[in-house]
PDB file of N, CA and C in Angstrom:
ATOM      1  N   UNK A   1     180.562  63.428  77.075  1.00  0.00           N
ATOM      2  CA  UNK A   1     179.139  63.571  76.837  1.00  0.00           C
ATOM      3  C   UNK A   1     178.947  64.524  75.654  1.00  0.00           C
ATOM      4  N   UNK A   2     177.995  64.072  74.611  1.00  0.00           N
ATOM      5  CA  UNK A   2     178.523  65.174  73.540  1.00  0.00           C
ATOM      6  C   UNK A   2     177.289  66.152  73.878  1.00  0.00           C
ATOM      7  N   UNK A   3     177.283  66.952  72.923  1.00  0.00           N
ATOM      8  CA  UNK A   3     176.362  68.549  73.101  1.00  0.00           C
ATOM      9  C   UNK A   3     175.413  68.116  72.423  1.00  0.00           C
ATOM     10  N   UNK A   4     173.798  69.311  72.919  1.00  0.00           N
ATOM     11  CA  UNK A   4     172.832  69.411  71.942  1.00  0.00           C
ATOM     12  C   UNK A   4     172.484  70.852  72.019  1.00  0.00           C
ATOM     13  N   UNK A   5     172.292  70.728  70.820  1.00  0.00           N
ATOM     14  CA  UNK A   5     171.713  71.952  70.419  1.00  0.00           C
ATOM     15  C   UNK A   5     169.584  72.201  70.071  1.00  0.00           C
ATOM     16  N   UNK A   6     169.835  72.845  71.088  1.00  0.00           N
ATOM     17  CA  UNK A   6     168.157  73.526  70.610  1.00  0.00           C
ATOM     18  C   UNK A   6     167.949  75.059  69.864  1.00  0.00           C
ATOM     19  N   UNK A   7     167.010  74.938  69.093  1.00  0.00           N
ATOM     20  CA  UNK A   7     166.684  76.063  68.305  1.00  0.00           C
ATOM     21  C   UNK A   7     165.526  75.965  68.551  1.00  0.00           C
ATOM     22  N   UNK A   8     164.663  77.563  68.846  1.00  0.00           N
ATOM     23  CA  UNK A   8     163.968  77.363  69.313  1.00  0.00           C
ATOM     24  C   UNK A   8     162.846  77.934  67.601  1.00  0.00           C
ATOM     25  N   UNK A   9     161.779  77.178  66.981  1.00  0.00           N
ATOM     26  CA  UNK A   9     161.504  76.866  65.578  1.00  0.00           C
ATOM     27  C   UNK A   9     159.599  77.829  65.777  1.00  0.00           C
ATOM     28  N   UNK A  10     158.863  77.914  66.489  1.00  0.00           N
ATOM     29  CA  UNK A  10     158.024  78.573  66.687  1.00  0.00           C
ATOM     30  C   UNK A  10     157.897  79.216  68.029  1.00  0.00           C
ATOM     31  N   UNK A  11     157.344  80.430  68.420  1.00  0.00           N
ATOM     32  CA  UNK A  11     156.820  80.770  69.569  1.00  0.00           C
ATOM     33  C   UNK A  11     155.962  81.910  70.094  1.00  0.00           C
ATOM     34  N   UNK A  12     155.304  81.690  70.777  1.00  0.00           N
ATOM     35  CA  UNK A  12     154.066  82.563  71.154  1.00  0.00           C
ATOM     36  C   UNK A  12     154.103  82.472  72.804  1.00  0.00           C
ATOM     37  N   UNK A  13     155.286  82.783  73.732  1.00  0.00           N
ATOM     38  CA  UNK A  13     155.351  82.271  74.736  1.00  0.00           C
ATOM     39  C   UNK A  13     154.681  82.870  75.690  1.00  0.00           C
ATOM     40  N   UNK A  14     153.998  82.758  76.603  1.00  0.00           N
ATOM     41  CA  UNK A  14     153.263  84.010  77.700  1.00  0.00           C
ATOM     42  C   UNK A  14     154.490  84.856  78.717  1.00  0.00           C
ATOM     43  N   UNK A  15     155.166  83.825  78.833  1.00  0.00           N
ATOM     44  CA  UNK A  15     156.436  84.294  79.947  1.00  0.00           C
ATOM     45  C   UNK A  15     157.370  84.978  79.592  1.00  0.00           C
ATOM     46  N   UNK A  16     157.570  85.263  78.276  1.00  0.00           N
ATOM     47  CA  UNK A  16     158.753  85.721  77.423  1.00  0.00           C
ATOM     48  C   UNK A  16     160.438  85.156  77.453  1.00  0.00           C
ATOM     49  N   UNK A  17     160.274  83.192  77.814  1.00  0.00           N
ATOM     50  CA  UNK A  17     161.606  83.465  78.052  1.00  0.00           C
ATOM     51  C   UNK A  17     161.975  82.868  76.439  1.00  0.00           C
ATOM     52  N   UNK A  18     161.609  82.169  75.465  1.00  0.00           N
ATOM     53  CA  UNK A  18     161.717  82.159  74.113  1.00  0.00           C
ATOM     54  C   UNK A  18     161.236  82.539  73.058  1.00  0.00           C
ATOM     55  N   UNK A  19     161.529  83.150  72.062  1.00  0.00           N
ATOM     56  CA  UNK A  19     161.789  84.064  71.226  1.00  0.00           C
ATOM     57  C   UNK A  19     162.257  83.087  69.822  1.00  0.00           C
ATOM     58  N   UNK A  20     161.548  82.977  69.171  1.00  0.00           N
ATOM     59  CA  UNK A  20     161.769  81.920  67.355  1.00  0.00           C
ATOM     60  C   UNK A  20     162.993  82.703  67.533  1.00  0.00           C
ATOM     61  N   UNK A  21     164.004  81.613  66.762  1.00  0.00           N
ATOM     62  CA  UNK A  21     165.556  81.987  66.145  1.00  0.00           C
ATOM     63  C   UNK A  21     166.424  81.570  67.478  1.00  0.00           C
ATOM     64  N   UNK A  22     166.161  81.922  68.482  1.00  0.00           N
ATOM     65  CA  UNK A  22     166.771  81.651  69.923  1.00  0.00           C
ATOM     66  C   UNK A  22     167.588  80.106  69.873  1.00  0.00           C
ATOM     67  N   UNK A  23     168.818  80.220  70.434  1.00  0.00           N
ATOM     68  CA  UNK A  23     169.436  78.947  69.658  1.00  0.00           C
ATOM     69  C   UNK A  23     170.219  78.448  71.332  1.00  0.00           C
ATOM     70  N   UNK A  24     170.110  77.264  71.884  1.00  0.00           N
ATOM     71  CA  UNK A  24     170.992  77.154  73.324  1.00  0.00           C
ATOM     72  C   UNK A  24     171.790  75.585  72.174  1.00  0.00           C
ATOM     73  N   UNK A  25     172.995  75.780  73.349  1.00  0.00           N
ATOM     74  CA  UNK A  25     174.129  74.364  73.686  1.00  0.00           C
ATOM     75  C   UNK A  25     173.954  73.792  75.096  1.00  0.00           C
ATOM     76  N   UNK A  26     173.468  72.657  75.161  1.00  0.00           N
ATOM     77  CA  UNK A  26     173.324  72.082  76.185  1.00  0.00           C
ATOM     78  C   UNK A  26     174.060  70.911  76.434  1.00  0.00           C
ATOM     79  N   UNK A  27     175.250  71.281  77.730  1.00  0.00           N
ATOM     80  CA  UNK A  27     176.141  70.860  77.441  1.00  0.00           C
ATOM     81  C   UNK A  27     176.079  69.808  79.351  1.00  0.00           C
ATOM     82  N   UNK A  28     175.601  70.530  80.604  1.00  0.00           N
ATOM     83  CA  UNK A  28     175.579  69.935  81.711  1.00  0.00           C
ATOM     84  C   UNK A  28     174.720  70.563  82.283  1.00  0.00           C
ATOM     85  N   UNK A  29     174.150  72.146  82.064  1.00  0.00           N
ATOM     86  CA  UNK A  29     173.047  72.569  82.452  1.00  0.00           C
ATOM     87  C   UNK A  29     172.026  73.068  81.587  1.00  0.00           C
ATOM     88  N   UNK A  30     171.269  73.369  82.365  1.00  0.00           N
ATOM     89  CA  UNK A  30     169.355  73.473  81.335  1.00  0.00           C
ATOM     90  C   UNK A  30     169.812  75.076  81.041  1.00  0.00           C
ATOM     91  N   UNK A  31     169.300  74.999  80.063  1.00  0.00           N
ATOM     92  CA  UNK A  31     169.092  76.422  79.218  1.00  0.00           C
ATOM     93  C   UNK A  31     168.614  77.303  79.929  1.00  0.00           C
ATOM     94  N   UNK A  32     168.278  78.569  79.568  1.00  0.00           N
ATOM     95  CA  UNK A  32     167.422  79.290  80.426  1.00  0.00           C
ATOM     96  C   UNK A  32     165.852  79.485  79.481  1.00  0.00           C
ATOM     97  N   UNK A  33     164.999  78.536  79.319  1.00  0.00           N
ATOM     98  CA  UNK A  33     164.146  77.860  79.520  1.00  0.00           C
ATOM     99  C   UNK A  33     162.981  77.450  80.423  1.00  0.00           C
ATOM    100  N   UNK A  34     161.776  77.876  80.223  1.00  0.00           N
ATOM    101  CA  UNK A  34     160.906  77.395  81.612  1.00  0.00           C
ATOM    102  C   UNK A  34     160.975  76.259  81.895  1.00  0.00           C
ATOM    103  N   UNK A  35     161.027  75.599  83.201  1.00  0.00           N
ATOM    104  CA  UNK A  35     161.176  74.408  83.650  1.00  0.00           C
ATOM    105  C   UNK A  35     160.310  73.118  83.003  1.00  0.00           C
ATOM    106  N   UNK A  36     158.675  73.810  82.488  1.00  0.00           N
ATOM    107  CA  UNK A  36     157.410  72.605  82.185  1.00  0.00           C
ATOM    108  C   UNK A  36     158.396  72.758  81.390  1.00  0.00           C
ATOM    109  N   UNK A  37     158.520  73.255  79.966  1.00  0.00           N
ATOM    110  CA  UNK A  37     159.356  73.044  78.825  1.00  0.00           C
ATOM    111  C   UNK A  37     160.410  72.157  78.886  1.00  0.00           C
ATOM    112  N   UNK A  38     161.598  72.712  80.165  1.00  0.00           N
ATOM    113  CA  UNK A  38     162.624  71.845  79.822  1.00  0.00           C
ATOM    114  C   UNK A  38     162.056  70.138  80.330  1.00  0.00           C
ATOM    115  N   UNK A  39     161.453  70.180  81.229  1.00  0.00           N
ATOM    116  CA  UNK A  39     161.255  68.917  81.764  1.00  0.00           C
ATOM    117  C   UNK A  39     160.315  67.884  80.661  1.00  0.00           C
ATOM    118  N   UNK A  40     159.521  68.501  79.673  1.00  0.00           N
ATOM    119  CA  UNK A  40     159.192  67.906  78.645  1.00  0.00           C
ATOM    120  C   UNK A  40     160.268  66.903  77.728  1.00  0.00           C
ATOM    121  N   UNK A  41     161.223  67.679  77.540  1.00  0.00           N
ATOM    122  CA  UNK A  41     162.589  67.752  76.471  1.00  0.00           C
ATOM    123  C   UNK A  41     163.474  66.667  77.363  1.00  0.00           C
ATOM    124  N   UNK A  42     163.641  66.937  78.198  1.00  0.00           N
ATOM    125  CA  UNK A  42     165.036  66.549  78.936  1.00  0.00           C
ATOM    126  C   UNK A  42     165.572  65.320  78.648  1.00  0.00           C
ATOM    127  N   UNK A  43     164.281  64.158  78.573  1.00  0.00           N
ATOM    128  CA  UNK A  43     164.405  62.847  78.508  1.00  0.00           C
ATOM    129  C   UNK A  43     165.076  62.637  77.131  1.00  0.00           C
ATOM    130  N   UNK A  44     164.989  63.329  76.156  1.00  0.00           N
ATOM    131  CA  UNK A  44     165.371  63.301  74.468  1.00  0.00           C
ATOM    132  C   UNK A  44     166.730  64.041  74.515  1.00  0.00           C
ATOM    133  N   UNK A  45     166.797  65.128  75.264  1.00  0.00           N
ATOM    134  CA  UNK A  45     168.416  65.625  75.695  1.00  0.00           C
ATOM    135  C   UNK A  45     169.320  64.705  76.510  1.00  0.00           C
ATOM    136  N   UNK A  46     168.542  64.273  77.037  1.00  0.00           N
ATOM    137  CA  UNK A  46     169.521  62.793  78.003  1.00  0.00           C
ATOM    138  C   UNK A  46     170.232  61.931  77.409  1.00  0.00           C
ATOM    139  N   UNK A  47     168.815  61.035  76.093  1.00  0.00           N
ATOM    140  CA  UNK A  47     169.295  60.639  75.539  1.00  0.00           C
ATOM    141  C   UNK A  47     170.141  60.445  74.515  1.00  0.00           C
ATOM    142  N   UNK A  48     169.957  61.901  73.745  1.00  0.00           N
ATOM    143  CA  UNK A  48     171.081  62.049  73.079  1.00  0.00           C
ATOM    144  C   UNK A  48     172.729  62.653  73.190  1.00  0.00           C
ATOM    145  N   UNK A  49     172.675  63.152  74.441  1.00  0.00           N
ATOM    146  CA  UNK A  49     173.716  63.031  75.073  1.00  0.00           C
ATOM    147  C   UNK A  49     174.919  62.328  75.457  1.00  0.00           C
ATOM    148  N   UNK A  50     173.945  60.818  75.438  1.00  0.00           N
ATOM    149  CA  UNK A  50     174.442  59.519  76.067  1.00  0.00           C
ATOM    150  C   UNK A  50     174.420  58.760  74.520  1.00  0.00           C
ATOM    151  N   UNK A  51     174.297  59.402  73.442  1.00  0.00           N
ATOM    152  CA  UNK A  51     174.992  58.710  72.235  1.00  0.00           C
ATOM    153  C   UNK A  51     173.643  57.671  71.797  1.00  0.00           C
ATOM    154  N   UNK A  52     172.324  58.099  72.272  1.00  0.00           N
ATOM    155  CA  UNK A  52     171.443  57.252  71.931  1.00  0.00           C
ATOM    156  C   UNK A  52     170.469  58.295  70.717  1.00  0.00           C
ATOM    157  N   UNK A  53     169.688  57.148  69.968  1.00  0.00           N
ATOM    158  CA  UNK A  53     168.707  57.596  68.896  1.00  0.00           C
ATOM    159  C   UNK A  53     167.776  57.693  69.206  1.00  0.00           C
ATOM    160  N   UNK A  54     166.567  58.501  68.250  1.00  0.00           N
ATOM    161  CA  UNK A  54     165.620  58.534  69.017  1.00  0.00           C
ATOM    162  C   UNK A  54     164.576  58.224  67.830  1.00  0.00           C
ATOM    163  N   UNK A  55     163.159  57.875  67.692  1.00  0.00           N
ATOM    164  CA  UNK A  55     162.421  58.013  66.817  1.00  0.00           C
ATOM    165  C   UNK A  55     162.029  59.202  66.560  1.00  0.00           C
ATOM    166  N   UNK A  56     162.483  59.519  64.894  1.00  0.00           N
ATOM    167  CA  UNK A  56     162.039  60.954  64.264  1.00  0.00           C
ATOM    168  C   UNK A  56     161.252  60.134  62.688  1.00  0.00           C
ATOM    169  N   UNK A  57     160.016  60.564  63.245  1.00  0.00           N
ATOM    170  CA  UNK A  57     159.095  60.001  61.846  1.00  0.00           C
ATOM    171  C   UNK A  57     158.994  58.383  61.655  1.00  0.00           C
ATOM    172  N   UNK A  58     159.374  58.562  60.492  1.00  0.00           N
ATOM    173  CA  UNK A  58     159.658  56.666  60.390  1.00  0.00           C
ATOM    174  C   UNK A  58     160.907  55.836  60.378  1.00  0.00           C
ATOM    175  N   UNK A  59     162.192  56.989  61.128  1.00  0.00           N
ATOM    176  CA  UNK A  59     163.459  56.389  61.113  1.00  0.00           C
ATOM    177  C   UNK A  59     163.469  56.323  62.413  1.00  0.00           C
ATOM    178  N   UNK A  60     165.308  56.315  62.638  1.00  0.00           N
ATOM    179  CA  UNK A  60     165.724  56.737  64.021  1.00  0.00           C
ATOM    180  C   UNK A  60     166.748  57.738  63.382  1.00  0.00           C
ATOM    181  N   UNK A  61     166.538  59.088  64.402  1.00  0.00           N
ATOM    182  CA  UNK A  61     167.574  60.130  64.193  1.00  0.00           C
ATOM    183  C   UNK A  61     168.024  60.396  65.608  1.00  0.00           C
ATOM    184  N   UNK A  62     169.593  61.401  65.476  1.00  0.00           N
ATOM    185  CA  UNK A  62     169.910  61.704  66.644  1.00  0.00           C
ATOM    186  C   UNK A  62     169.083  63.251  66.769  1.00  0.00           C
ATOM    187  N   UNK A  63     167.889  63.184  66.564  1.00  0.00           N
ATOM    188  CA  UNK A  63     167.213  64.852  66.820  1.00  0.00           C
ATOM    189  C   UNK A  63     166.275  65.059  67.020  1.00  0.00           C
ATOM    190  N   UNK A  64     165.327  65.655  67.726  1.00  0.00           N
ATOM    191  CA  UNK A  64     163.590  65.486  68.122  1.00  0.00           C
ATOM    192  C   UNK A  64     163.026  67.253  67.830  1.00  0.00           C
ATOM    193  N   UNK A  65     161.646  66.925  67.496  1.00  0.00           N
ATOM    194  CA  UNK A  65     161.210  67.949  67.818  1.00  0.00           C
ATOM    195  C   UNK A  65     160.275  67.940  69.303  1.00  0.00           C
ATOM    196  N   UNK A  66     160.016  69.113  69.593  1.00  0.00           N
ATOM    197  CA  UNK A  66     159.122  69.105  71.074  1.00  0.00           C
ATOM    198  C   UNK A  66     158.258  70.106  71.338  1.00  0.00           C
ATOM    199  N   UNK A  67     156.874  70.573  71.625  1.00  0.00           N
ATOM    200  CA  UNK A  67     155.873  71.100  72.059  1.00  0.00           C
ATOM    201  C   UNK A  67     155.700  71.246  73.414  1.00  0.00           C
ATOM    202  N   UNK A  68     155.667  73.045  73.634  1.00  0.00           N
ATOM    203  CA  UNK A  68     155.073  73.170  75.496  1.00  0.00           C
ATOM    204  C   UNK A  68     154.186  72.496  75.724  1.00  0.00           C
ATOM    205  N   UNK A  69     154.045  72.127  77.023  1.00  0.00           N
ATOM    206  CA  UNK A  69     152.718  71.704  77.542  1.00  0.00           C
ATOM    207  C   UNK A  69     151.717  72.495  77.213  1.00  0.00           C
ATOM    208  N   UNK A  70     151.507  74.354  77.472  1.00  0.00           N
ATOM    209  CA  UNK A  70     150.763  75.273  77.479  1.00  0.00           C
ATOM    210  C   UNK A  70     150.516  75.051  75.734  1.00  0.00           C
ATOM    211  N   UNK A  71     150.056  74.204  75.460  1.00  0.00           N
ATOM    212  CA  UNK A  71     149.333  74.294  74.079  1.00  0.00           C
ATOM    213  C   UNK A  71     149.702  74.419  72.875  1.00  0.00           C
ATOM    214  N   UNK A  72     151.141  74.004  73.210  1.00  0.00           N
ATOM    215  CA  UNK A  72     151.903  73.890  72.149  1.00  0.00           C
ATOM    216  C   UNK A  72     152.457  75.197  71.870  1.00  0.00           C
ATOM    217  N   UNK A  73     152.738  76.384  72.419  1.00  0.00           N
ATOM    218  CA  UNK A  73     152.813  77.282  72.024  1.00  0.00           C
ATOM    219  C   UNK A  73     154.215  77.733  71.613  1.00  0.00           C
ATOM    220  N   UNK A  74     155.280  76.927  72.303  1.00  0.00           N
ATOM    221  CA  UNK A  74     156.706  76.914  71.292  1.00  0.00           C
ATOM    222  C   UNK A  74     157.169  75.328  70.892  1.00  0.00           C
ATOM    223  N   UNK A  75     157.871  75.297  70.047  1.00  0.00           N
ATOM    224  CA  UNK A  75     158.437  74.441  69.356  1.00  0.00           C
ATOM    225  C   UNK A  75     159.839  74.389  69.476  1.00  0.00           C
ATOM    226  N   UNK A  76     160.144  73.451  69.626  1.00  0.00           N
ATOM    227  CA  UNK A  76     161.802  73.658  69.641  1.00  0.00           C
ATOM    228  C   UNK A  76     162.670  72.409  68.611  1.00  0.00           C
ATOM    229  N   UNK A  77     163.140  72.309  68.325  1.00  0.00           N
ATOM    230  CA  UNK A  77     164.208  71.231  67.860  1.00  0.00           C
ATOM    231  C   UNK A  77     165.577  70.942  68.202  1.00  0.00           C
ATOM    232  N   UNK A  78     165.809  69.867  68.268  1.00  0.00           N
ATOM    233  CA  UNK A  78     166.837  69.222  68.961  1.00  0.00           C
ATOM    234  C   UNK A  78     167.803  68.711  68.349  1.00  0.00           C
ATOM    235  N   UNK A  79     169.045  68.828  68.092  1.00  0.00           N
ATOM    236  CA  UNK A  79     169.575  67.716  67.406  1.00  0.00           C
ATOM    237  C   UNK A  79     171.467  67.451  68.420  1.00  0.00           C
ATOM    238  N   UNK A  80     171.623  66.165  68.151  1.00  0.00           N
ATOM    239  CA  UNK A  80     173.119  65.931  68.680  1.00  0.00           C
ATOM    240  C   UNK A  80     174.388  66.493  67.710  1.00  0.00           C
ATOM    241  N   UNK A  81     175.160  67.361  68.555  1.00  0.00           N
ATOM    242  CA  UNK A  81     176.232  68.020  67.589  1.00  0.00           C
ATOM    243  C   UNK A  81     177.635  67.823  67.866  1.00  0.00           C
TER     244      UNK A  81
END
């Protein structure tokens, strides 16, 4: 199963568990990450896990970006490594 990497690219979090620059490998378990967050993501970590593409813009890449539920208030990016 290969790895992904998240970086975490904006944040304004209320809970304090991400911090811009904050970088995880997700390799069989969830980051330490709030759950709404990870459960947003997961489906795009699944899939690229499992060697699948995803739509980024007007291609297909192996990498996503993603928005909290709470209003967008972090950003993260994704890519297969």
């Amino acid at each position: 199963m290969a790895k992904v990497k998240l970086k975490v690219i904006e944040s304004n979090c209320r809970c304090g568990y991400c911090n811009a620059g904050d970088e995880y490998i997700v390799e069989d378990l969830c980051p330490p990450i709030c759950h709404e967050l990870w459960n947003c993501m997961y489906p795009f970590v699944y899939t690229l896990q499992n060697g699948g593409m995803l739509d980024y813009g007007d291609k297909k890449a192996p990498m996503f970006d993603v928005k909290c539920p709470d209003e967008g208030r972090v950003v993260i990016h994704g890519e297969r490594i």
